[in-house]
PDB file of N, CA and C in Angstrom:
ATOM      1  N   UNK A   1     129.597 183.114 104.731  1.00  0.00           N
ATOM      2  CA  UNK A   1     130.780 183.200 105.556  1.00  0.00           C
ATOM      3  C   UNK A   1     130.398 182.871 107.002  1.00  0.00           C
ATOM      4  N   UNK A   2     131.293 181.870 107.876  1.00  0.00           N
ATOM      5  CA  UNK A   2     130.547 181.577 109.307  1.00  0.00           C
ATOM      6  C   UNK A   2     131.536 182.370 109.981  1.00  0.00           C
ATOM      7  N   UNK A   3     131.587 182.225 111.128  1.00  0.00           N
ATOM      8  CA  UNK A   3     132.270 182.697 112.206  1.00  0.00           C
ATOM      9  C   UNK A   3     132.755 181.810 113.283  1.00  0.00           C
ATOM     10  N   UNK A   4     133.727 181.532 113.921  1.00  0.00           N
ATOM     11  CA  UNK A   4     133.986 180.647 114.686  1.00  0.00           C
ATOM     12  C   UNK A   4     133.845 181.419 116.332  1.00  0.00           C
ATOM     13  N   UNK A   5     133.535 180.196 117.304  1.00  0.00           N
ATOM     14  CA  UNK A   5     133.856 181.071 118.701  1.00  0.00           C
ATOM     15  C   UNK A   5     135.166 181.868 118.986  1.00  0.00           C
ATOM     16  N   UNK A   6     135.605 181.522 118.641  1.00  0.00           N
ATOM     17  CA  UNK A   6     137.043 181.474 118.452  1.00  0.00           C
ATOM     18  C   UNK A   6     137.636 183.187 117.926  1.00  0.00           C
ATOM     19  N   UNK A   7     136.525 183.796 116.812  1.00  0.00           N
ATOM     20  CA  UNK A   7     136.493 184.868 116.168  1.00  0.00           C
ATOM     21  C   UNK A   7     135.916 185.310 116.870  1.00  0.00           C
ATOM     22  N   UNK A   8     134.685 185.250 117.305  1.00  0.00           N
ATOM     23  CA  UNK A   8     133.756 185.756 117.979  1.00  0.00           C
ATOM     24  C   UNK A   8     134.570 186.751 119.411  1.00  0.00           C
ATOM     25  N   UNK A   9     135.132 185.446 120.240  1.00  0.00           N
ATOM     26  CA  UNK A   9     136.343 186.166 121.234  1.00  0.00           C
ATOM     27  C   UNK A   9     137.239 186.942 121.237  1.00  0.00           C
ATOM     28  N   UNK A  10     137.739 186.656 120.170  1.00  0.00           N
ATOM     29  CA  UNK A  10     138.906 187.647 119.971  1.00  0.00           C
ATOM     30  C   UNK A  10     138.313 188.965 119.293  1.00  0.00           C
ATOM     31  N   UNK A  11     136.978 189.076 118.999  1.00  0.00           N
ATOM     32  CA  UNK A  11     136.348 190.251 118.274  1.00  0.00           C
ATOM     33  C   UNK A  11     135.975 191.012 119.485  1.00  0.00           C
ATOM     34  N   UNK A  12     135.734 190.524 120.423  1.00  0.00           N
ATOM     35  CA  UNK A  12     135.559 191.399 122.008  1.00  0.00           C
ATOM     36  C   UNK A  12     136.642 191.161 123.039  1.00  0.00           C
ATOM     37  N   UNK A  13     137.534 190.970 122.306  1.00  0.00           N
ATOM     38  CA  UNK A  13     138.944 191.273 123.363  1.00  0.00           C
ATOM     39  C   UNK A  13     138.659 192.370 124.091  1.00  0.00           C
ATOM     40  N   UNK A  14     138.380 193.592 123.743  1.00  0.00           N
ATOM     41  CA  UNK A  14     139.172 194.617 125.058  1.00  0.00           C
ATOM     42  C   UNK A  14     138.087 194.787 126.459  1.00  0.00           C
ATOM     43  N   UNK A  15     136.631 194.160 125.562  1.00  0.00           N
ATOM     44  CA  UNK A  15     135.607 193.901 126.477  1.00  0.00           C
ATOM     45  C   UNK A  15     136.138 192.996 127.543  1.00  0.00           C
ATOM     46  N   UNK A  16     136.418 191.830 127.063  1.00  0.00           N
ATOM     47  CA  UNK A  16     136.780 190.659 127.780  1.00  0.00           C
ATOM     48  C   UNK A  16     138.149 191.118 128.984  1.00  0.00           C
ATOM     49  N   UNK A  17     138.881 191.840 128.318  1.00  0.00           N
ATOM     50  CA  UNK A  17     140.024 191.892 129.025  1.00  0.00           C
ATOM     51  C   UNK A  17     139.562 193.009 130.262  1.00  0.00           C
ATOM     52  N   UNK A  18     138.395 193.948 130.577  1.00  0.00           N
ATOM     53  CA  UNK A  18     137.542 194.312 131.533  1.00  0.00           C
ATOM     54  C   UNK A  18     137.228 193.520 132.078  1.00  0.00           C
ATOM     55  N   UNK A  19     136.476 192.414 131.855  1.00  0.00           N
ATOM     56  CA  UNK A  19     135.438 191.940 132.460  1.00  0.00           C
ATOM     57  C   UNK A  19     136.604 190.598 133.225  1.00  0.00           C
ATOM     58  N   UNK A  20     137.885 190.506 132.783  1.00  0.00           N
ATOM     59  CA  UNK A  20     138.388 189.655 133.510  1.00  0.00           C
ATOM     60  C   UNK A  20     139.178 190.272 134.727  1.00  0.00           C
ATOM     61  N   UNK A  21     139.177 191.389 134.625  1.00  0.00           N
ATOM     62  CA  UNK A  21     139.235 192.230 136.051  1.00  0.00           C
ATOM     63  C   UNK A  21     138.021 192.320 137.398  1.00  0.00           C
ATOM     64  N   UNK A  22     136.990 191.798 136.638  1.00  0.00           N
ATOM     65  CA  UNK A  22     135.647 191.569 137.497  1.00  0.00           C
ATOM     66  C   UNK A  22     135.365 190.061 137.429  1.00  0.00           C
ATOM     67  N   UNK A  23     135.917 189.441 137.087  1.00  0.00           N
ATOM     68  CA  UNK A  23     135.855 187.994 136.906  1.00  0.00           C
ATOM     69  C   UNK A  23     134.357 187.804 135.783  1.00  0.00           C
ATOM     70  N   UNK A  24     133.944 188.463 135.245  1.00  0.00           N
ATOM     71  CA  UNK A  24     133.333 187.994 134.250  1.00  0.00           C
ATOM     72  C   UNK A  24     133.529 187.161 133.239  1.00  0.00           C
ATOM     73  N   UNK A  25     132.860 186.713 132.601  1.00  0.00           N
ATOM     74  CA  UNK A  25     132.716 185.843 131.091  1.00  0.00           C
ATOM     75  C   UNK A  25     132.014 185.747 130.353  1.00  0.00           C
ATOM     76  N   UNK A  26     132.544 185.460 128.840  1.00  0.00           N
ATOM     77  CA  UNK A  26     131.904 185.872 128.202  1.00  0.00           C
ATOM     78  C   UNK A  26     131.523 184.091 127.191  1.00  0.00           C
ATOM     79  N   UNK A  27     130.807 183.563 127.614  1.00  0.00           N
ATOM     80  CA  UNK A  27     130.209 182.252 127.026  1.00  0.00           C
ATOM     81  C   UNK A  27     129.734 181.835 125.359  1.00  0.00           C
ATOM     82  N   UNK A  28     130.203 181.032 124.530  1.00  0.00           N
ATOM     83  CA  UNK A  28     129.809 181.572 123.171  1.00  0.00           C
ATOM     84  C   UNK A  28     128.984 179.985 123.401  1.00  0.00           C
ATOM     85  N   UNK A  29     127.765 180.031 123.241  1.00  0.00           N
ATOM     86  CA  UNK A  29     127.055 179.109 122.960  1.00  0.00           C
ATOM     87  C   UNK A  29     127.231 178.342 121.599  1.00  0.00           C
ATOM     88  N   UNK A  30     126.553 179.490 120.436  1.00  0.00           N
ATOM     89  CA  UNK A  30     126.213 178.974 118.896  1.00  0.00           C
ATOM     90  C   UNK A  30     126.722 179.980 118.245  1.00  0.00           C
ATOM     91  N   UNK A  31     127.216 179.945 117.193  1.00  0.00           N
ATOM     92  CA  UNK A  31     127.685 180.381 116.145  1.00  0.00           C
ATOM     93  C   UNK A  31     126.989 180.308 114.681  1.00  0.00           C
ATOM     94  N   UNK A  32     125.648 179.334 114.835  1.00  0.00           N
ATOM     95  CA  UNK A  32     125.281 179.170 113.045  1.00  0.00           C
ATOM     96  C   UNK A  32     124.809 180.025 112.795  1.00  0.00           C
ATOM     97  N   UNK A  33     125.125 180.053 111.358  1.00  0.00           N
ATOM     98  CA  UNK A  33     124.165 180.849 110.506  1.00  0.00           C
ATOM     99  C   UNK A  33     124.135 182.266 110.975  1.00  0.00           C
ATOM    100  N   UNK A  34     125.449 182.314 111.316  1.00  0.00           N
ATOM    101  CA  UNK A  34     125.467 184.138 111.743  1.00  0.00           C
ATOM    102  C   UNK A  34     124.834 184.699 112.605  1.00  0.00           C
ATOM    103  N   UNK A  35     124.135 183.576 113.425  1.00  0.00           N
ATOM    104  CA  UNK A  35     123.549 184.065 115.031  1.00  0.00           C
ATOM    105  C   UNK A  35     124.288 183.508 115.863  1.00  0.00           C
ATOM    106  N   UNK A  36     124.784 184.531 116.839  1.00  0.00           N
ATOM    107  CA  UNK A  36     125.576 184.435 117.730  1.00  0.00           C
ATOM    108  C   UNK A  36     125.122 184.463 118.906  1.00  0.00           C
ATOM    109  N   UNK A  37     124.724 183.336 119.806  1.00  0.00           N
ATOM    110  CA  UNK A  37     124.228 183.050 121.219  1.00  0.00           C
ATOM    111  C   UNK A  37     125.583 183.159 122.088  1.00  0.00           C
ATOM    112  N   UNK A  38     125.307 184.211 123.085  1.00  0.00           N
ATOM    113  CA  UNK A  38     126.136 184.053 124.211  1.00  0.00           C
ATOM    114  C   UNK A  38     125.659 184.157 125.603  1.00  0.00           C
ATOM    115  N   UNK A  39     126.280 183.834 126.729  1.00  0.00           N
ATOM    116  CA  UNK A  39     125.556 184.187 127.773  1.00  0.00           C
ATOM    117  C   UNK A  39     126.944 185.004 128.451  1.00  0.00           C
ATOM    118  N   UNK A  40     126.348 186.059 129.780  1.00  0.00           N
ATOM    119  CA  UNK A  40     127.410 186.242 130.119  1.00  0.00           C
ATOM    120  C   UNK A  40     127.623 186.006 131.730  1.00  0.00           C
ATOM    121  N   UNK A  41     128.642 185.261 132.479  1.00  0.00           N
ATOM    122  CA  UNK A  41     128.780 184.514 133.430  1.00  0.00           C
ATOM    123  C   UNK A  41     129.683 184.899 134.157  1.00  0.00           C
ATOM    124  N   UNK A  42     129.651 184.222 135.283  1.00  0.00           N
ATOM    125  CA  UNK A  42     130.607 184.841 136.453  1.00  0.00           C
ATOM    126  C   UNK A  42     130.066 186.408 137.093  1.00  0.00           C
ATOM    127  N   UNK A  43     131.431 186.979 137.378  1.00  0.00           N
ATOM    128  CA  UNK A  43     131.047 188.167 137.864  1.00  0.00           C
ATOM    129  C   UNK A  43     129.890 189.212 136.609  1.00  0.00           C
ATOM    130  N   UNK A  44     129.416 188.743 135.719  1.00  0.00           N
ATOM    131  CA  UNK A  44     128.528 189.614 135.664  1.00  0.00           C
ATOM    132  C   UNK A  44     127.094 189.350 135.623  1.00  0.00           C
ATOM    133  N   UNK A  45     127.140 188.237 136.137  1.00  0.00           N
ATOM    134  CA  UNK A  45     125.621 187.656 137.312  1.00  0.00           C
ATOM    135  C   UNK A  45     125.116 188.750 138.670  1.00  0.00           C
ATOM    136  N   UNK A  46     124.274 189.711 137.943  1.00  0.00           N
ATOM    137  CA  UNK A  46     123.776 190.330 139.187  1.00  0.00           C
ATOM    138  C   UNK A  46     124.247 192.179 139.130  1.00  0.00           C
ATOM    139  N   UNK A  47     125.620 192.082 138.557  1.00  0.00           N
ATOM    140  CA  UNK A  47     126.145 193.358 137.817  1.00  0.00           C
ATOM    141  C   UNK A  47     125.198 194.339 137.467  1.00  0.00           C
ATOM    142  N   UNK A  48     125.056 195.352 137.914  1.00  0.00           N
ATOM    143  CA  UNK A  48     124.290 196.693 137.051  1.00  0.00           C
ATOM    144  C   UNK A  48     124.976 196.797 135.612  1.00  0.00           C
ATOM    145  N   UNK A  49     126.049 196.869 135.712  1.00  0.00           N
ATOM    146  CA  UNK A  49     126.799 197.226 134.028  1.00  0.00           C
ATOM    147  C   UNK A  49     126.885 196.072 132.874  1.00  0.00           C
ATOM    148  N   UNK A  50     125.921 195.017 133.119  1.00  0.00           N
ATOM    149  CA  UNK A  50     125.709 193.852 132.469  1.00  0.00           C
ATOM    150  C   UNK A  50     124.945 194.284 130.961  1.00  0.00           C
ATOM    151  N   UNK A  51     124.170 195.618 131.513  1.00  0.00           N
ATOM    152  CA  UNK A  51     123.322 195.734 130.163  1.00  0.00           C
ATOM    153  C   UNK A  51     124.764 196.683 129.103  1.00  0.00           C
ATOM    154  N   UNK A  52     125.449 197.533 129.311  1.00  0.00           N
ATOM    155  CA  UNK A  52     126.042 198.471 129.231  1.00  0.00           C
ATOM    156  C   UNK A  52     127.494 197.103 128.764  1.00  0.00           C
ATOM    157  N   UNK A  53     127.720 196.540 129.108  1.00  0.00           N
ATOM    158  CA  UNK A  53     128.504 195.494 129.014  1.00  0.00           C
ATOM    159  C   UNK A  53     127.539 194.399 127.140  1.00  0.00           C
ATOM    160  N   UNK A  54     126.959 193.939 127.619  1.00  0.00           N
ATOM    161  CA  UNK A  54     126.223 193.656 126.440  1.00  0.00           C
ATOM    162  C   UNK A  54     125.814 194.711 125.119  1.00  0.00           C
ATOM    163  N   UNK A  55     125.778 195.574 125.388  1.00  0.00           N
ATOM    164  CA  UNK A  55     125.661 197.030 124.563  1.00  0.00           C
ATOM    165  C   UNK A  55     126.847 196.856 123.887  1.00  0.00           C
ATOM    166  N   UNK A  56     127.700 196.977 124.204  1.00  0.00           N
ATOM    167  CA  UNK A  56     129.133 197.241 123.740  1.00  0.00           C
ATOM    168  C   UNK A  56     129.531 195.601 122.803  1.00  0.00           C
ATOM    169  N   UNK A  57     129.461 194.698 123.399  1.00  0.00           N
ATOM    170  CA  UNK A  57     129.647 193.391 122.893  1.00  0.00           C
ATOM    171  C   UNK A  57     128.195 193.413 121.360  1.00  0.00           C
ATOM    172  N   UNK A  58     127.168 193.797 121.077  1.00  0.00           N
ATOM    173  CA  UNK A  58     126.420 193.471 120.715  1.00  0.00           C
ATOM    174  C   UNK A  58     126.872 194.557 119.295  1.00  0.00           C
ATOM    175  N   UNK A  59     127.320 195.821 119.600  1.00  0.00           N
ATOM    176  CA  UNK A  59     128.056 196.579 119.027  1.00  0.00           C
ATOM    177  C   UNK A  59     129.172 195.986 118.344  1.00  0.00           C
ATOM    178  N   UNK A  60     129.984 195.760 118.675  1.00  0.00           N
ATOM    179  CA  UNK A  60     131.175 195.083 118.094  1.00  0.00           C
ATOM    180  C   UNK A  60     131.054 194.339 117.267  1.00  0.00           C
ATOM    181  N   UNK A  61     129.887 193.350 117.686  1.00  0.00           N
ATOM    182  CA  UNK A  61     129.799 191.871 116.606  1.00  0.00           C
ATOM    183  C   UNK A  61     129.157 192.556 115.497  1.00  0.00           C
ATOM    184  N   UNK A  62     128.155 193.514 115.735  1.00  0.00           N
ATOM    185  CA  UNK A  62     127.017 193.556 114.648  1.00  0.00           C
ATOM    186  C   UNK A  62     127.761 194.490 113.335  1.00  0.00           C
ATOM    187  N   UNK A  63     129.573 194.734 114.057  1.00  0.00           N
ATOM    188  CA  UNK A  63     129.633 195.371 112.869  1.00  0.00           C
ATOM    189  C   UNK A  63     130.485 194.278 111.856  1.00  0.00           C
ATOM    190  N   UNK A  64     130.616 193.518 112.086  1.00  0.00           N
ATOM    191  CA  UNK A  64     131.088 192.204 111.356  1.00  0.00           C
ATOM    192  C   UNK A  64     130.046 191.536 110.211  1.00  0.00           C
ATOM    193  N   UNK A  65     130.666 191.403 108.928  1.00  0.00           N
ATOM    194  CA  UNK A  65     129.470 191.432 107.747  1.00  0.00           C
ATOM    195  C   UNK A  65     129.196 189.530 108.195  1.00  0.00           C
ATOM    196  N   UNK A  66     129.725 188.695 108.891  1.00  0.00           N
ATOM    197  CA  UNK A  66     129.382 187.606 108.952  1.00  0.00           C
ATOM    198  C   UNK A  66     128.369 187.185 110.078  1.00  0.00           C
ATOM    199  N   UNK A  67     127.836 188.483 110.984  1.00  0.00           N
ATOM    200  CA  UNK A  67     127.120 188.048 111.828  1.00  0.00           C
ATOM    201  C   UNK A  67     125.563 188.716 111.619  1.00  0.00           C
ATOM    202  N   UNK A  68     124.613 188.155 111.490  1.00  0.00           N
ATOM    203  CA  UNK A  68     123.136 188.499 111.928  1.00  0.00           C
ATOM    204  C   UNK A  68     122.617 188.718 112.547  1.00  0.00           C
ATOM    205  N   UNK A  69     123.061 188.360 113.926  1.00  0.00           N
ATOM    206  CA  UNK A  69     122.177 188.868 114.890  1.00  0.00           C
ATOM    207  C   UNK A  69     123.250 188.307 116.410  1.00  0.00           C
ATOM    208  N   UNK A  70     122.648 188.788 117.203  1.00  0.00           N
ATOM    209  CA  UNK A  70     123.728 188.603 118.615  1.00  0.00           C
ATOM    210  C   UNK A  70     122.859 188.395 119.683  1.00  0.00           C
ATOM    211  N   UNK A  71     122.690 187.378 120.266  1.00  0.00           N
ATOM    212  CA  UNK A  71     121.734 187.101 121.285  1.00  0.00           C
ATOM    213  C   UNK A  71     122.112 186.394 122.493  1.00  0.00           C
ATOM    214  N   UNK A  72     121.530 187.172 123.440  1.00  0.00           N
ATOM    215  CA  UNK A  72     122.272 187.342 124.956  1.00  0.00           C
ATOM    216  C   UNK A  72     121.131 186.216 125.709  1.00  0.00           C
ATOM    217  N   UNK A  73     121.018 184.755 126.086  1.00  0.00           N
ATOM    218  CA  UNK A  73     121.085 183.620 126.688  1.00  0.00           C
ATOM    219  C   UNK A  73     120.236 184.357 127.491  1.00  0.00           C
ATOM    220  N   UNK A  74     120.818 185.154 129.020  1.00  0.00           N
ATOM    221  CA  UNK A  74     120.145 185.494 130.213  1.00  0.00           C
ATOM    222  C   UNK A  74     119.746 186.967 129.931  1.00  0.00           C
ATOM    223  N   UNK A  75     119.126 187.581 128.773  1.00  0.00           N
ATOM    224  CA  UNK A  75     118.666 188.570 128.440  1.00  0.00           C
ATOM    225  C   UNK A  75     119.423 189.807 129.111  1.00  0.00           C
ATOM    226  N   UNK A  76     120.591 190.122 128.571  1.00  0.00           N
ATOM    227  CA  UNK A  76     120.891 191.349 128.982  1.00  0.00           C
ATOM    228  C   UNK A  76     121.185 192.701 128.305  1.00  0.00           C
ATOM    229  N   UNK A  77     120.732 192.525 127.077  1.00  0.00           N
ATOM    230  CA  UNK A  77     120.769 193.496 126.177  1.00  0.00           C
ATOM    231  C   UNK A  77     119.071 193.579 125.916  1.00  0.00           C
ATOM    232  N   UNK A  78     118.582 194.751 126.525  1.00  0.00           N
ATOM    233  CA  UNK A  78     117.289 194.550 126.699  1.00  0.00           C
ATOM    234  C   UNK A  78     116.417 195.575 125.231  1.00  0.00           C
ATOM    235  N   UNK A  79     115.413 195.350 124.865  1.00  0.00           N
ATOM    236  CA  UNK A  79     115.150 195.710 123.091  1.00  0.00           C
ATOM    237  C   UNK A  79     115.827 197.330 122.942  1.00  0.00           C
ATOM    238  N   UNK A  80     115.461 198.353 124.003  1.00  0.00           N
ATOM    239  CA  UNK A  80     115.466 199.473 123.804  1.00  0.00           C
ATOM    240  C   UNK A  80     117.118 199.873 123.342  1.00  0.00           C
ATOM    241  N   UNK A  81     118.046 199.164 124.171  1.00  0.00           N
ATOM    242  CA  UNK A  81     119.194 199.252 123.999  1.00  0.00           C
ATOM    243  C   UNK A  81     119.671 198.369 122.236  1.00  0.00           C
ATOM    244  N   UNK A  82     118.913 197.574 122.442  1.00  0.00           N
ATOM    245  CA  UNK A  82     119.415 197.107 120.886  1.00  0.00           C
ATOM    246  C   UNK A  82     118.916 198.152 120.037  1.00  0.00           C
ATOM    247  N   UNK A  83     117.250 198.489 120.104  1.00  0.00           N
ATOM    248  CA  UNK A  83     117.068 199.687 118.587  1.00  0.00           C
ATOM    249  C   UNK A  83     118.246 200.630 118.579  1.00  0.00           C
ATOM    250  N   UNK A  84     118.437 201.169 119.767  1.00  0.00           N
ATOM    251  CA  UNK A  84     119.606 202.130 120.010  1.00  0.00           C
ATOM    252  C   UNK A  84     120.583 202.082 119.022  1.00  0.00           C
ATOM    253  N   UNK A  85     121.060 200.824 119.052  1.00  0.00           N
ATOM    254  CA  UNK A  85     122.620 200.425 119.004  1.00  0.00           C
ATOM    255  C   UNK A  85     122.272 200.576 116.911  1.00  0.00           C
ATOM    256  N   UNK A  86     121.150 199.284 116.474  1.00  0.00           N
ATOM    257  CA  UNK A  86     120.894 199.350 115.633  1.00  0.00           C
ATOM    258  C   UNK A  86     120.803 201.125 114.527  1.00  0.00           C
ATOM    259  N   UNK A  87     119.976 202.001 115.187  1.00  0.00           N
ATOM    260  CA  UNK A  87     119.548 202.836 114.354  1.00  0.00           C
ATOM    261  C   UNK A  87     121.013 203.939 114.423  1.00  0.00           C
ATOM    262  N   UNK A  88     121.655 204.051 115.550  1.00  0.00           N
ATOM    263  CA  UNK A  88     123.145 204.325 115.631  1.00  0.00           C
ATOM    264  C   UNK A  88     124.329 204.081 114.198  1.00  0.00           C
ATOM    265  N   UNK A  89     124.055 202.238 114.210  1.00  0.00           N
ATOM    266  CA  UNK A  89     125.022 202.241 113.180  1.00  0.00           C
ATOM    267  C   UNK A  89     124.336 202.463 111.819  1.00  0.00           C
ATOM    268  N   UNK A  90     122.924 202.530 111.748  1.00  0.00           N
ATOM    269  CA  UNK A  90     122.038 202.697 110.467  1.00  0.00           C
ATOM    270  C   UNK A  90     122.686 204.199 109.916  1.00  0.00           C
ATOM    271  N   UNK A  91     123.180 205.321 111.442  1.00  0.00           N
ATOM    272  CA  UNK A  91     123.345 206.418 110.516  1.00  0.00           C
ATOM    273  C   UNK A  91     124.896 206.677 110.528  1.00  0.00           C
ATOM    274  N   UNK A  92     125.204 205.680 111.172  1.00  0.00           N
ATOM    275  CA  UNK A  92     126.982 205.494 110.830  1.00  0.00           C
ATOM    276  C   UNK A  92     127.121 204.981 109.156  1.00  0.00           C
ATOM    277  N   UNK A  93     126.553 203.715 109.143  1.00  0.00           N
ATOM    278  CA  UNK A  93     126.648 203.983 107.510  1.00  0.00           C
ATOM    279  C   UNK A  93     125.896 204.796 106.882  1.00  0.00           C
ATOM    280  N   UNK A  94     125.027 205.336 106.713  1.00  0.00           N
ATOM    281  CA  UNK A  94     124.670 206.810 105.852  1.00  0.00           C
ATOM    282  C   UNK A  94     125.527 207.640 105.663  1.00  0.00           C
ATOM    283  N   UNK A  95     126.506 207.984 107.165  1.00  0.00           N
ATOM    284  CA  UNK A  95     127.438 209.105 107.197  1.00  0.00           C
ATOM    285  C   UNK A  95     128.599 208.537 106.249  1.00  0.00           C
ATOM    286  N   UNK A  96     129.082 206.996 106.470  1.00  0.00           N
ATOM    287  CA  UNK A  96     130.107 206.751 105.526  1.00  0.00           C
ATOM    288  C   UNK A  96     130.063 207.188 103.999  1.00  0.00           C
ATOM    289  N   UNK A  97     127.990 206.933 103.513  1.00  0.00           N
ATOM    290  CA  UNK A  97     128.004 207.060 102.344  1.00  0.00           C
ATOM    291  C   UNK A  97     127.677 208.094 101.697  1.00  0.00           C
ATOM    292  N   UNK A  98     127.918 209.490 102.781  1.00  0.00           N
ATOM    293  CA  UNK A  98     127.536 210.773 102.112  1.00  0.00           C
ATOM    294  C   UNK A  98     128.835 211.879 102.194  1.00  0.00           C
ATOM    295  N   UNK A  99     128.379 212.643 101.587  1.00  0.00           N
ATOM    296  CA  UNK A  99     129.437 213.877 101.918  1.00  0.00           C
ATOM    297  C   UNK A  99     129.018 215.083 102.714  1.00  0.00           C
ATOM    298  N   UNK A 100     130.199 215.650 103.368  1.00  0.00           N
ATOM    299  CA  UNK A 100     129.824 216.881 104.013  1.00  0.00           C
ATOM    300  C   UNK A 100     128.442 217.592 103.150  1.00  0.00           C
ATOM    301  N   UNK A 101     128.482 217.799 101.529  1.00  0.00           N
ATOM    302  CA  UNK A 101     127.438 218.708 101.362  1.00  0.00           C
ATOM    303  C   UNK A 101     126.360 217.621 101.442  1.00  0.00           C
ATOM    304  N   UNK A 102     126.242 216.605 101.325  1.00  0.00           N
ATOM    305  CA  UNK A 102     124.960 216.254 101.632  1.00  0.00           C
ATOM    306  C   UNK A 102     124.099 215.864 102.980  1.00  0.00           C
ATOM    307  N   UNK A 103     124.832 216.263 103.661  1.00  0.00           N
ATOM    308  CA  UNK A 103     124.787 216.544 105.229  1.00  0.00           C
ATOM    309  C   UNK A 103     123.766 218.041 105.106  1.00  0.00           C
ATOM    310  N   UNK A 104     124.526 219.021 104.616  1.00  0.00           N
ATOM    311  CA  UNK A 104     124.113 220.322 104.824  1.00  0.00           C
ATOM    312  C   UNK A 104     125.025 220.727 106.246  1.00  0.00           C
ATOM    313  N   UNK A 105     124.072 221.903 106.705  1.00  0.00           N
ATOM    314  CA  UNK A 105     125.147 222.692 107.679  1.00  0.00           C
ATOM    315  C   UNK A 105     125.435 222.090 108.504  1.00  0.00           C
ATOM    316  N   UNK A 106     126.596 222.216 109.556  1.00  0.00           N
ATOM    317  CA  UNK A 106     126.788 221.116 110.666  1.00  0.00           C
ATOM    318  C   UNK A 106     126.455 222.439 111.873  1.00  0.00           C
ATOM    319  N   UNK A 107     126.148 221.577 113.439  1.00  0.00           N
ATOM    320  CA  UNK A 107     125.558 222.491 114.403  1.00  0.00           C
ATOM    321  C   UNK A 107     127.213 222.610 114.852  1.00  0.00           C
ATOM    322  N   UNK A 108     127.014 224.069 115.145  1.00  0.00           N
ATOM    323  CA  UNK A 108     128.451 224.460 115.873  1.00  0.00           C
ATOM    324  C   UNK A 108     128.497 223.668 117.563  1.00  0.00           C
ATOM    325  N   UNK A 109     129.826 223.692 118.108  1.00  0.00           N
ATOM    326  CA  UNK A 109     130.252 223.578 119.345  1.00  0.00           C
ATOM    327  C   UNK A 109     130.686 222.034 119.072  1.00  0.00           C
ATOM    328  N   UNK A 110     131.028 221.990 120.762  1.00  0.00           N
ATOM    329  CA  UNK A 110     131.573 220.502 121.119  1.00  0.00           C
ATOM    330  C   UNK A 110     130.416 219.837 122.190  1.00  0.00           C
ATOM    331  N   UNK A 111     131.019 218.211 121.686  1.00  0.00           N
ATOM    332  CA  UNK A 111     130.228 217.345 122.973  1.00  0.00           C
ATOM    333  C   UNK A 111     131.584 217.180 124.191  1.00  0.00           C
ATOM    334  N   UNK A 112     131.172 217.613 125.085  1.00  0.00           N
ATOM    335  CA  UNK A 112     132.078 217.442 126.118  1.00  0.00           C
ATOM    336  C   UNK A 112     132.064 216.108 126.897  1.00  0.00           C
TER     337      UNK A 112
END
């Protein structure tokens, strides 16, 4: 299954629709083979929230069964933030594929 730029964009709409408040962009280079090259341009040349911005975009795509991998042109998704993101959704699906008892006890309180 490929993916078009085209999908790719509209799969980070609400990102995009931020970043066009900062004049950012979001560049789709390549699309084959389920690697997705992008760069990201304009206002988020120089941006602190570029990595945090790529986090979120790198998130989105990777949960799409047609993409392999997501790779940021001017390096802004830097490794630590990808294992992150990766071992995150590793136990998002575990959680899909278990049940409360195989969880065991849950820790009381809230995340605020």
């Amino acid at each position: 299954m490929t993916i078009t730029a085209e999908e790719v964009l509209a799969e980070i709409g609400p990102v995009q629709e931020i970043l066009d408040e900062h004049d950012g962009v979001v560049t789709v280079l390549d699309t084959s083979d389920g690697n997705i090259m992008l760069s990201l341009d304009g206002g988020c040349n120089g941006c602190s929230s570029t990595p945090m911005t790529a986090m979120q975009i790198y998130y989105s795509l990777k949960k799409l069964e047609a993409i392999n991998d997501v790779i940021f042109v001017n390096g802004e998704l830097p490794e630590y933030m990808r294992t992150f993101i990766d071992q995150k959704m590793a136990k998002e699906a575990m959680a899909g594929n278990s049940t409360a008892e195989d969880e065991g006890p849950q820790p009381k309180g809230e995340i605020v």
